[in-house]
C-alpha atoms as a PDB file:
ATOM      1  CA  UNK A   1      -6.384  15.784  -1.892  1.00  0.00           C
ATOM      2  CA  UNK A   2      -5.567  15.411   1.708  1.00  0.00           C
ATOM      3  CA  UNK A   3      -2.680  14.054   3.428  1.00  0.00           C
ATOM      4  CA  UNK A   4      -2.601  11.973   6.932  1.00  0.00           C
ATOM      5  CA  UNK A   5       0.010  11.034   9.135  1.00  0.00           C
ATOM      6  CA  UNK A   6      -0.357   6.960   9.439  1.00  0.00           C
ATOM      7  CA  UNK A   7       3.331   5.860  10.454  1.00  0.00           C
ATOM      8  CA  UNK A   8       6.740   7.056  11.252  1.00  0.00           C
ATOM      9  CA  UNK A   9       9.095   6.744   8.927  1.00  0.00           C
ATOM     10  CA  UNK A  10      11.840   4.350  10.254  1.00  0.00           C
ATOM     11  CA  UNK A  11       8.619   1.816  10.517  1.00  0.00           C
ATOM     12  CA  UNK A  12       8.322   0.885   6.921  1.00  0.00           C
ATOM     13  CA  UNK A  13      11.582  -1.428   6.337  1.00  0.00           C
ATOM     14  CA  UNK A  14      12.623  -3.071   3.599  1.00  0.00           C
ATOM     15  CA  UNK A  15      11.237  -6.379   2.523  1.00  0.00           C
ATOM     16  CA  UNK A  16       8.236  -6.057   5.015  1.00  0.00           C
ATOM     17  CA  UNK A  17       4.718  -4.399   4.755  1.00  0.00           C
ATOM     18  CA  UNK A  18       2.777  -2.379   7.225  1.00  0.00           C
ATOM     19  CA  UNK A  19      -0.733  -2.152   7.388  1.00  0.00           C
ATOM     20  CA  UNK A  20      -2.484   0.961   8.229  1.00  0.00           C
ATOM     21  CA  UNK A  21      -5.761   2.757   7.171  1.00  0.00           C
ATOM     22  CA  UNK A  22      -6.351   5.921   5.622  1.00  0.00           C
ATOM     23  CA  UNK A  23      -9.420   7.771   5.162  1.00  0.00           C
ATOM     24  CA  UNK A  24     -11.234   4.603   6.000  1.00  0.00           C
ATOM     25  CA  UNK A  25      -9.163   2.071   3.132  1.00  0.00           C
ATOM     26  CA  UNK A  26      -6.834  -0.073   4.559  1.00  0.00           C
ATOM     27  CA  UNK A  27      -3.471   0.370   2.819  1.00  0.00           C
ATOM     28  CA  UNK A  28      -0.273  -1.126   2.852  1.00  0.00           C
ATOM     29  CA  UNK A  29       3.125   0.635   3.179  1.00  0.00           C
ATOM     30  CA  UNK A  30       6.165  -0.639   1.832  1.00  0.00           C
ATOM     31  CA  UNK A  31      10.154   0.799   1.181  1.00  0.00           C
ATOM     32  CA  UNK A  32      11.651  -0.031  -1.900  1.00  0.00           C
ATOM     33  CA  UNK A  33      14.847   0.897  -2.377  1.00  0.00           C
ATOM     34  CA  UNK A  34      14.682   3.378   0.389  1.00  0.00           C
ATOM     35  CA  UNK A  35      11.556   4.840  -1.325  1.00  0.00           C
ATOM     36  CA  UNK A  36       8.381   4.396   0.378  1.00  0.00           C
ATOM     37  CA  UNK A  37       4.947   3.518  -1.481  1.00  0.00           C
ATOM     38  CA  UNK A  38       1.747   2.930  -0.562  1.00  0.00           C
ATOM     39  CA  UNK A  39      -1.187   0.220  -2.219  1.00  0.00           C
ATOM     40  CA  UNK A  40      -4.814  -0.096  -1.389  1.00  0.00           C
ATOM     41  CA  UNK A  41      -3.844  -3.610   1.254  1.00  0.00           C
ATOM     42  CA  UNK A  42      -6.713  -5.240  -0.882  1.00  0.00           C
ATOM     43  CA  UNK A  43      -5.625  -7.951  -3.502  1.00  0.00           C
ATOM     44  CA  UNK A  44      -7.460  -7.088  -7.002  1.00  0.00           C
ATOM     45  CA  UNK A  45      -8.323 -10.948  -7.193  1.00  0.00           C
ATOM     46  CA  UNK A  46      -9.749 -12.544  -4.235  1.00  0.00           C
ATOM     47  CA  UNK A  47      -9.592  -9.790  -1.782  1.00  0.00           C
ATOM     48  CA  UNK A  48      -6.779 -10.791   0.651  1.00  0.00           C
ATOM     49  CA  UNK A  49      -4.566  -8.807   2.753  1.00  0.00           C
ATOM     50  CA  UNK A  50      -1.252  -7.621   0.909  1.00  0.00           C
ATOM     51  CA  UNK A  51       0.500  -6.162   3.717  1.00  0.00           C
ATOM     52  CA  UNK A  52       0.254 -10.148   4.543  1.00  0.00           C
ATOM     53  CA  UNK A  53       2.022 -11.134   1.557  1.00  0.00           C
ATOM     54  CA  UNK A  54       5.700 -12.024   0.813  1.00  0.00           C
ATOM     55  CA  UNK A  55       7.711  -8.673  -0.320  1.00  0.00           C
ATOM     56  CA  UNK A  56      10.632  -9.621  -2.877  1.00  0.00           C
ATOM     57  CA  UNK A  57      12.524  -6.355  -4.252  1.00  0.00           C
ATOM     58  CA  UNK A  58       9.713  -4.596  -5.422  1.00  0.00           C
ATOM     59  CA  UNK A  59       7.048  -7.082  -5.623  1.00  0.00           C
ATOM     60  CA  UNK A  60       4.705  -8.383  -3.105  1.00  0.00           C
ATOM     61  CA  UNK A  61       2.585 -11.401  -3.625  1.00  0.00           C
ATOM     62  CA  UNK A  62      -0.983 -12.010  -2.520  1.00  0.00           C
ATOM     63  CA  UNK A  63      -0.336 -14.752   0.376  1.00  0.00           C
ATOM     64  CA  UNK A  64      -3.768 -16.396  -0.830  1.00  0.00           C
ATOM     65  CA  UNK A  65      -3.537 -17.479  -4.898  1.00  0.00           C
ATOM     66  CA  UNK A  66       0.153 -16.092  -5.397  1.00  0.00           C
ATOM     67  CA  UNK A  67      -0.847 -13.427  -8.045  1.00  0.00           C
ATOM     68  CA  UNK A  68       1.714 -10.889  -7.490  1.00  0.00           C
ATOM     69  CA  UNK A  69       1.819  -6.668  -8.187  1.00  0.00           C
ATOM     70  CA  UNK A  70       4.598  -4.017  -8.827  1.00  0.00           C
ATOM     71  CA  UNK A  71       4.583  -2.171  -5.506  1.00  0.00           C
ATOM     72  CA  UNK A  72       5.653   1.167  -7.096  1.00  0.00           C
ATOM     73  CA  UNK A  73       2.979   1.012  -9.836  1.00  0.00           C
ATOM     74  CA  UNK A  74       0.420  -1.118  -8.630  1.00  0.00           C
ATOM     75  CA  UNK A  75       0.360  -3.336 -11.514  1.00  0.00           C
ATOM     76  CA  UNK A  76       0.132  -6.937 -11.863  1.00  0.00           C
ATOM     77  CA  UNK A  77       2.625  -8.812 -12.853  1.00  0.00           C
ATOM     78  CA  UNK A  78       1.689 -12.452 -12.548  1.00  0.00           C
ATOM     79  CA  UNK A  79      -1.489 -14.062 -12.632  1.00  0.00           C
ATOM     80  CA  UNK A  80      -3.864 -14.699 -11.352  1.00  0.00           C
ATOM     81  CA  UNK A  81      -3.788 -10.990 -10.882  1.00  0.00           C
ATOM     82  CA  UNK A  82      -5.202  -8.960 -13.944  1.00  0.00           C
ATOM     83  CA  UNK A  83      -6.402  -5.870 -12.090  1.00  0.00           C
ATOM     84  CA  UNK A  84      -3.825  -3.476 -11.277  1.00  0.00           C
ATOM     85  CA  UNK A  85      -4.185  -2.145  -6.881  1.00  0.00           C
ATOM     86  CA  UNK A  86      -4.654   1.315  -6.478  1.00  0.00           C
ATOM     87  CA  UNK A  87      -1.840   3.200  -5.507  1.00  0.00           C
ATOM     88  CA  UNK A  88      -1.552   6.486  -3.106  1.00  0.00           C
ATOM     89  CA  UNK A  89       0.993   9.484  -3.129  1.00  0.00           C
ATOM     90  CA  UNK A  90       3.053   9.510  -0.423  1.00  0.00           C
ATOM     91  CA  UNK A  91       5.236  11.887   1.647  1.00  0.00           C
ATOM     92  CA  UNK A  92       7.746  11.483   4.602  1.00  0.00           C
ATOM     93  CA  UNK A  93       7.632  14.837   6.210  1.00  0.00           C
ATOM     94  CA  UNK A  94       9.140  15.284   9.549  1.00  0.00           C
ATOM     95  CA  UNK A  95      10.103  11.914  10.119  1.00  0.00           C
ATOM     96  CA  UNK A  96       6.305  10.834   9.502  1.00  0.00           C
ATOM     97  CA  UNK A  97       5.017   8.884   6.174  1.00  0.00           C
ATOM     98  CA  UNK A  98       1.692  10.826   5.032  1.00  0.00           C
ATOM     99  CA  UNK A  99      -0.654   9.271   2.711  1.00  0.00           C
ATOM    100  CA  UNK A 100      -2.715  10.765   0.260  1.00  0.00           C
ATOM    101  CA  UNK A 101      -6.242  10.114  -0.045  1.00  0.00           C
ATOM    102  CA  UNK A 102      -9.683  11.670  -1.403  1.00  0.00           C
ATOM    103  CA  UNK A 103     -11.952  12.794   0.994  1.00  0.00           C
ATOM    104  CA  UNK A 104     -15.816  12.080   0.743  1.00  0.00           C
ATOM    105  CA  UNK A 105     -18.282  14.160   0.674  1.00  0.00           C
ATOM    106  CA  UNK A 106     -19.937  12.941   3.873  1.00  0.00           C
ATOM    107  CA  UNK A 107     -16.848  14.083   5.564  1.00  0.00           C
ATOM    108  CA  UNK A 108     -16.661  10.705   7.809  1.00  0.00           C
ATOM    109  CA  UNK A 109     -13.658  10.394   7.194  1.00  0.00           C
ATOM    110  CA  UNK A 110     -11.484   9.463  10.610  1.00  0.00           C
END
């Protein structure tokens, strides 16, 4: 596993989501309760942006059908959601949120 640098860590606040991409998958940061996570950006459902969703606590909803996740786990929690969003291990190193991610074996990778 390999970690990348995609935001600084006072840019992730509470109640919002940022968008970024790592190792070619958009993502979508959030900061729950001062903890940061990080979900694939890409509702399980119908495909929609996440990081454009509303954030409540520790839930963000999918701002196209309303199906809703757990940020920290990833999990659904209201339907239309039944697929759970990949999550990715995070770091704040430095003052700058890394992201884990798999690299491929083509080594594209940006």
């Amino acid at each position: 596993m390999e970690f990348k640098a995609v935001a600084r860590d006072e840019e992730v606040q509470e109640g919002h989501a940022l968008r970024r991409s790592v190792g070619g998958v958009p993502v979508a940061l959030f900061r729950v309760a001062g903890q940061i996570y990080c979900l694939d950006d890409t509702c399980t459902h119908a495909y929609a942006s996440l990081s454009e969703g509303k954030v409540d606590g520790r839930i963000v909803t999918c701002p196209l059908h309303g199906g809703q996740f757990d940020i920290p786990t990833g999990r659904p929690v209201h339907l239309p959601v039944v697929e759970a969003a990949d999550t990715h291990p995070v770091r704040v190193e430095d003052g700058q949120v890394l992201v884990g991610y798999e690299p491929d074996e083509d080594d594209d990778y940006e």
